[in-house]
Protein backbone atom coordinates (compact mmCIF):
# COMPACT_ATOMS: atom_id res chain seq x y z
CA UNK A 1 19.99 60.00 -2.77
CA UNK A 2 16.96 61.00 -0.45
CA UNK A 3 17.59 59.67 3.22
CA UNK A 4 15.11 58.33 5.31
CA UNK A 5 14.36 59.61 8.70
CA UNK A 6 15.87 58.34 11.23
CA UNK A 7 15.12 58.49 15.08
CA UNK A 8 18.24 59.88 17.14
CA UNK A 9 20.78 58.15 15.03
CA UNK A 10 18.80 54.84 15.06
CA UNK A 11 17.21 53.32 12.19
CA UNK A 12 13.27 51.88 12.63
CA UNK A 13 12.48 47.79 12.50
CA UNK A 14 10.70 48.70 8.80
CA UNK A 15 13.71 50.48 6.82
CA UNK A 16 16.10 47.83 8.26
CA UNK A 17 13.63 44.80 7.83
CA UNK A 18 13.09 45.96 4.21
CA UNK A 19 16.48 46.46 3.33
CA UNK A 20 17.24 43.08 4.37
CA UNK A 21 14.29 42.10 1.92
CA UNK A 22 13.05 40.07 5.40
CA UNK A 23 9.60 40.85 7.56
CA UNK A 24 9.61 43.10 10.97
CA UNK A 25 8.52 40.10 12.53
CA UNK A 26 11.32 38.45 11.43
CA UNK A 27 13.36 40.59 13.25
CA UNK A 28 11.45 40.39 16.04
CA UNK A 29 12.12 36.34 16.39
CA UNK A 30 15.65 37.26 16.45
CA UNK A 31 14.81 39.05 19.56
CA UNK A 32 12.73 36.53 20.84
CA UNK A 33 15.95 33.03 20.13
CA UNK A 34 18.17 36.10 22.37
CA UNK A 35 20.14 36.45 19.61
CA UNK A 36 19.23 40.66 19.06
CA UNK A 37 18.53 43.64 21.62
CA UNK A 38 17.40 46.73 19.75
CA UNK A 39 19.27 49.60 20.75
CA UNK A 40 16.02 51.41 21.54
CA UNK A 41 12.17 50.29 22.00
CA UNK A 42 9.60 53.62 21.99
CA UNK A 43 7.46 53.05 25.65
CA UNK A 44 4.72 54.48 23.76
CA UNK A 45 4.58 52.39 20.75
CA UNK A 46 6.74 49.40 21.31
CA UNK A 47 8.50 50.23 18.21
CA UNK A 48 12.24 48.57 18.04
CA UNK A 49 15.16 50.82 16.58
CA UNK A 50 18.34 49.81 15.83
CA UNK A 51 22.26 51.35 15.85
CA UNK A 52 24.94 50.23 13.57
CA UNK A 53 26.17 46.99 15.25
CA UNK A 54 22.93 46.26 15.60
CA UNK A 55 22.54 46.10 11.84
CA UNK A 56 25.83 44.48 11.48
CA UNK A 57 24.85 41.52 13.60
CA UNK A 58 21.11 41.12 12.16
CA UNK A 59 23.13 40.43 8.48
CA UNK A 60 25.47 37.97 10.51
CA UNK A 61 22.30 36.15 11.60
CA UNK A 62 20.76 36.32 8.58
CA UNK A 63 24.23 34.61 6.86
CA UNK A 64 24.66 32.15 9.28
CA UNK A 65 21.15 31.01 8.94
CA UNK A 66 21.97 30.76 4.84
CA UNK A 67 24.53 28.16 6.18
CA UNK A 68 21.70 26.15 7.69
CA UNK A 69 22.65 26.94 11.41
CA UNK A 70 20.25 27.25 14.10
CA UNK A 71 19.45 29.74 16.76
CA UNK A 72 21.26 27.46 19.26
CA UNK A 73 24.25 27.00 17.02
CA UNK A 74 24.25 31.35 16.15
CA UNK A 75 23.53 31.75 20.08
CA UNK A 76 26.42 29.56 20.85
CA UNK A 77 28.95 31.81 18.09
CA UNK A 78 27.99 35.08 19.62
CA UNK A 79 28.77 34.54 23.39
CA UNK A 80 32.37 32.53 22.37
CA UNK A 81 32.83 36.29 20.84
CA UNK A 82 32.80 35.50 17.38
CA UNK A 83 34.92 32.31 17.22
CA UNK A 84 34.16 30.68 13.67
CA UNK A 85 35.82 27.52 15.32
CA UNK A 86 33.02 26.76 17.17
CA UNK A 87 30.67 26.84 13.91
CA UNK A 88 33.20 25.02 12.03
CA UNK A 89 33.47 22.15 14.51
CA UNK A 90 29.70 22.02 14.39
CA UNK A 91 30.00 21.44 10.26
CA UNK A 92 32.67 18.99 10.34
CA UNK A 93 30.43 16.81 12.73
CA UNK A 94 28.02 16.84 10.01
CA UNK A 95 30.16 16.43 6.89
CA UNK A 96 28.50 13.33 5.37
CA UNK A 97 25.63 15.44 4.81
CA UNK A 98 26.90 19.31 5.09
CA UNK A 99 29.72 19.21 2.45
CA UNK A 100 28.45 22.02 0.89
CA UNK A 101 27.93 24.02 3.93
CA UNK A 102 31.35 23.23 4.58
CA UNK A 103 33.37 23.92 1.57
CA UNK A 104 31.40 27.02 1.92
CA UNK A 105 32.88 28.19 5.23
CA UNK A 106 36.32 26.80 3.95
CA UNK A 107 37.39 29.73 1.68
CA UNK A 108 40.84 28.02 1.14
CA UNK A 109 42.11 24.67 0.04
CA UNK A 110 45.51 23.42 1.06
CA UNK A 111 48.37 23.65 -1.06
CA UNK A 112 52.00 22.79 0.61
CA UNK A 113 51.82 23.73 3.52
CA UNK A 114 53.13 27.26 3.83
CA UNK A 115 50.69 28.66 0.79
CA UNK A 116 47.39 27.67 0.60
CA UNK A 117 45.02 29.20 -2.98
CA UNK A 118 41.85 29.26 -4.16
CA UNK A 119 40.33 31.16 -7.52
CA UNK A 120 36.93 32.06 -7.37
CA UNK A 121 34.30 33.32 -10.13
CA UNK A 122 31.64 36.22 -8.65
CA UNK A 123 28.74 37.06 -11.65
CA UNK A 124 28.77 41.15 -11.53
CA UNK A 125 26.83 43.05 -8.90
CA UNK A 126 25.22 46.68 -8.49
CA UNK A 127 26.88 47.73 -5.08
CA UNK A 128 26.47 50.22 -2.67
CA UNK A 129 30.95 51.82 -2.45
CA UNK A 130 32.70 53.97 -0.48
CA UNK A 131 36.54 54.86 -1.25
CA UNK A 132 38.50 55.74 1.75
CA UNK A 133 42.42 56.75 1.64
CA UNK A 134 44.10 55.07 4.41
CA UNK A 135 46.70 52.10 5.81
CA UNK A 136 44.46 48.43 5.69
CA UNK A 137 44.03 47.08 9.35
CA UNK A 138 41.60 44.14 10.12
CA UNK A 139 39.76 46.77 12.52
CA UNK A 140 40.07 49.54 10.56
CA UNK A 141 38.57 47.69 7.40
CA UNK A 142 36.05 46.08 10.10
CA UNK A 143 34.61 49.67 11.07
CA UNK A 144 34.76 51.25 7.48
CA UNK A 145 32.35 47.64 6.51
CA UNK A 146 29.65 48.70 9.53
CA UNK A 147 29.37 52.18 8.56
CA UNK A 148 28.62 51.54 5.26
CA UNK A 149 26.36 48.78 5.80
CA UNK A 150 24.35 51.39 8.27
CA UNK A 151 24.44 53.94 5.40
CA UNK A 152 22.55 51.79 3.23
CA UNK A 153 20.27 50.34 5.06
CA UNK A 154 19.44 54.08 6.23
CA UNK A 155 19.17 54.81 2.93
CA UNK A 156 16.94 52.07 2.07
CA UNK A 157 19.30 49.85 -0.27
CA UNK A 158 18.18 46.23 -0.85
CA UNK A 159 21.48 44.89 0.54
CA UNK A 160 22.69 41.51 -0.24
CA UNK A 161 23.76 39.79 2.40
CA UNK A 162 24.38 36.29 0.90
CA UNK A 163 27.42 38.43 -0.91
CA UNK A 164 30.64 39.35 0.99
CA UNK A 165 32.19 42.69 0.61
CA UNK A 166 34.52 43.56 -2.06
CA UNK A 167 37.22 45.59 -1.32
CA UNK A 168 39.19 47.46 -4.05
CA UNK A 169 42.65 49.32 -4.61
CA UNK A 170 44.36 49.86 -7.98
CA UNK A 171 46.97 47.63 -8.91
CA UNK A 172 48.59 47.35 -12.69
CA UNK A 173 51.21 44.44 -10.89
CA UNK A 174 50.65 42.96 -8.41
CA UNK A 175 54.45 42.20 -8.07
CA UNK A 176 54.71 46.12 -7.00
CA UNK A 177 51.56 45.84 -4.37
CA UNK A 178 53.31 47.13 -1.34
CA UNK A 179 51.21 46.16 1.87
CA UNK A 180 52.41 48.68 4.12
CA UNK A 181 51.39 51.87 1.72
CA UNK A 182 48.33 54.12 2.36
CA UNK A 183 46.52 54.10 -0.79
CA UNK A 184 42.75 54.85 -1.75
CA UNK A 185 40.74 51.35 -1.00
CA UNK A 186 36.53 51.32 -2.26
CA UNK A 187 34.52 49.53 -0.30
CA UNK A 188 31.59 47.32 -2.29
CA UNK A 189 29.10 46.52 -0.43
CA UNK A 190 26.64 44.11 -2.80
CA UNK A 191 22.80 44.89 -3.74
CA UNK A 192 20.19 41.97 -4.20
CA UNK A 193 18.78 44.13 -7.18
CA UNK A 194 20.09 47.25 -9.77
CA UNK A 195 20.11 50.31 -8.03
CA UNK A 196 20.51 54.35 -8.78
CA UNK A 197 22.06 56.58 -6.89
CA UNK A 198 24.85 58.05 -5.13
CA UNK A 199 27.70 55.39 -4.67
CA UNK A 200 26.04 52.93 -6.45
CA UNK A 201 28.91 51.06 -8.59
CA UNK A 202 27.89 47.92 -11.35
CA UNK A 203 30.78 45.76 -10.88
CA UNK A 204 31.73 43.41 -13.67
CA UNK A 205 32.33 39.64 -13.52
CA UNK A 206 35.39 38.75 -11.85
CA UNK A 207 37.95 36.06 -10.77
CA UNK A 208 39.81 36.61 -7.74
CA UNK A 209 42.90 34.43 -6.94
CA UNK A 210 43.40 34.13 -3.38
CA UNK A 211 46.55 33.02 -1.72
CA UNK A 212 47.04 32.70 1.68
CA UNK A 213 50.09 31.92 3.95
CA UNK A 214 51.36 31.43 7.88
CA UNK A 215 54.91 31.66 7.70
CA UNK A 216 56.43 34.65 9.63
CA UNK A 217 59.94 34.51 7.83
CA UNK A 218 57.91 34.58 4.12
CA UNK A 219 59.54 36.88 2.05
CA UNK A 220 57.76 39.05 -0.79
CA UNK A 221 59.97 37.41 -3.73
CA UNK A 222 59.16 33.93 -2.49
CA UNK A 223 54.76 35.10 -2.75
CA UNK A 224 55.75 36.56 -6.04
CA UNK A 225 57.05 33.70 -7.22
CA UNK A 226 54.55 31.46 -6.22
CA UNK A 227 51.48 33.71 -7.10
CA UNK A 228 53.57 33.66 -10.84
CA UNK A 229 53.03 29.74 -10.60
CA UNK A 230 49.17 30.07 -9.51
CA UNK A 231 48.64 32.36 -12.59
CA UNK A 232 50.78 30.52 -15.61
CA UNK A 233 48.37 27.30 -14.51
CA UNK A 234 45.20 29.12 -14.52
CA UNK A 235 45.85 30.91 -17.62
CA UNK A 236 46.09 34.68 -16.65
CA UNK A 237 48.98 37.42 -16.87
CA UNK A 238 50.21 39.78 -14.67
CA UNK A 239 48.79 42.32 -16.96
CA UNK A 240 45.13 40.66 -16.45
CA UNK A 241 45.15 42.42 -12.96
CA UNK A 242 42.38 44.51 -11.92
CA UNK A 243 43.57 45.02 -8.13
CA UNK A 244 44.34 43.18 -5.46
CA UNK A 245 44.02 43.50 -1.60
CA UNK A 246 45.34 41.92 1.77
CA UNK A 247 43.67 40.37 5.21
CA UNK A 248 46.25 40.92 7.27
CA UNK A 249 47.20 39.16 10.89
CA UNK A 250 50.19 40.48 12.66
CA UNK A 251 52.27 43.39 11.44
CA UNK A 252 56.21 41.68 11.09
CA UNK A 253 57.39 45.01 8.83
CA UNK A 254 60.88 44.76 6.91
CA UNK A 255 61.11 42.72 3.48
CA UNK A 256 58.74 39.33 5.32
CA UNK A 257 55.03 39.75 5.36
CA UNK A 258 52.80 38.68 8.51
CA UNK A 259 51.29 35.40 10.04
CA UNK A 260 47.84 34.75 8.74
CA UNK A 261 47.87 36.83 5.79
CA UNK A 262 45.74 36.45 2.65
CA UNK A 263 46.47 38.36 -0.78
CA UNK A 264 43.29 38.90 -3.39
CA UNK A 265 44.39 39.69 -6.96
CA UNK A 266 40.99 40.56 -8.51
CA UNK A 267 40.94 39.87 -12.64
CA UNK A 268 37.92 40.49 -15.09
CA UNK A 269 36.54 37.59 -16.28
């Protein structure tokens, strides 16, 4: 794939504008509601260029905005350092007539009270994927999302940013998915139209089974078992499994997994 040129590492207001599939001056108003500084502005031509958090934040605007918040409400989210509690206060003041936005920003729905599941159906997607060997950790996976973002909006990709990221590993059974173990985990980051090129992956229809839990004294048999349960009432095997992935909170080791961790099994629809 042919890259486009770039000024000192930084990306111009046009490739990142059209990548978005939004207007410069679109951009610009972000700049103008304090929500954006450019990482660089040319004192001969006033032209804005932008760094790789600066691209990562324009796409947080951008889906924030898709939830219907404001400037004031985005404005408010950035300087509490990215607490989502703030924005989800904001939504449950408004639930008589936000219950979309709201089940929206709710990705899970209450179970027991020590799991909590959710299965989801995503239509297939051209994406933009990287596959990186390493250990998952919430900043790890965090830097590994920027840099590819920044690769392809640099590359000019029509990125999608209505679509979260899809992140891959191989798993046959997802009773043997060992959280701890480096493996080889692809990155997807999802196009708003088909695409050719280097990295560019068409990924199929999909369910993915979520199933999150808090307990620190959870052991694997008892997620096993209950994942089993999720699966028998939705109609799917074991042998249905694409791969699966974890968010992962604190680290507890041994045979119990962590506080505020979230398991994905991913199945073809």
């Amino acid at each position: 794939m042919k890259y486009l040129e770039k000024k000192n590492g930084l990306l111009p207001i046009g490739i990142v504008a059209k990548s978005y599939g939004i207007s410069e001056n679109c951009i610009r108003r972000m700049e103008a509601a304090d929500l954006l500084k450019p990482a660089y502005i040319s004192r001969d031509s006033g032209y804005r260029y932008y760094d790789s958090a600066n691209v990562s934040r324009i796409g947080t605007i951008l889906t924030l905005r898709s939830f219907g918040f404001v400037n004031e409400d985005i404005k408010e989210y950035f300087e509490s350092s990215g607490n989502y509690s703030v924005l989800y206060g904001k939504l449950l003041k408004k639930q008589q007539t936000l219950n979309r936005l709201i089940d929206k920003m709710r990705r899970l729905q209450k179970n027991d009270g020590i799991f909590r599941y959710e299965i989801a159906e995503y239509d297939s997607a051209y994406c933009y994927t990287k596959t990186i060997h390493f250990t998952p950790t919430i900043s790890g996976l965090s830097e590994l999302m920027r840099e590819i973002l920044y690769d392809a909006i640099q590359s000019g990709l029509p990125v999608n940013y209505t679509r979260a990221f899809l992140i891959k590993s191989d798993c046959t059974d997802y009773r043997e998915y060992n959280v701890y173990e480096d493996r080889d985990y692809t990155i997807c980051l999802p196009l708003r139209e088909p695409s050719e090129g280097s990295g560019i992956e068409l990924i199929p229809p999909i369910k993915v089974v979520s199933v999150a839990w808090s307990y620190p004294g959870l052991a694997f048999r008892e997620l096993i078992s209950f994942i089993d349960e999720v699966f028998k009432a939705a109609g799917l095997t074991q042998t249905d499994t694409l791969c699966a992935t974890y968010d992962l909170g604190g680290n507890t080791g041994g045979d119990s997994l962590s506080e505020e961790t979230v398991m994905h099994i991913m199945v073809p629809i």
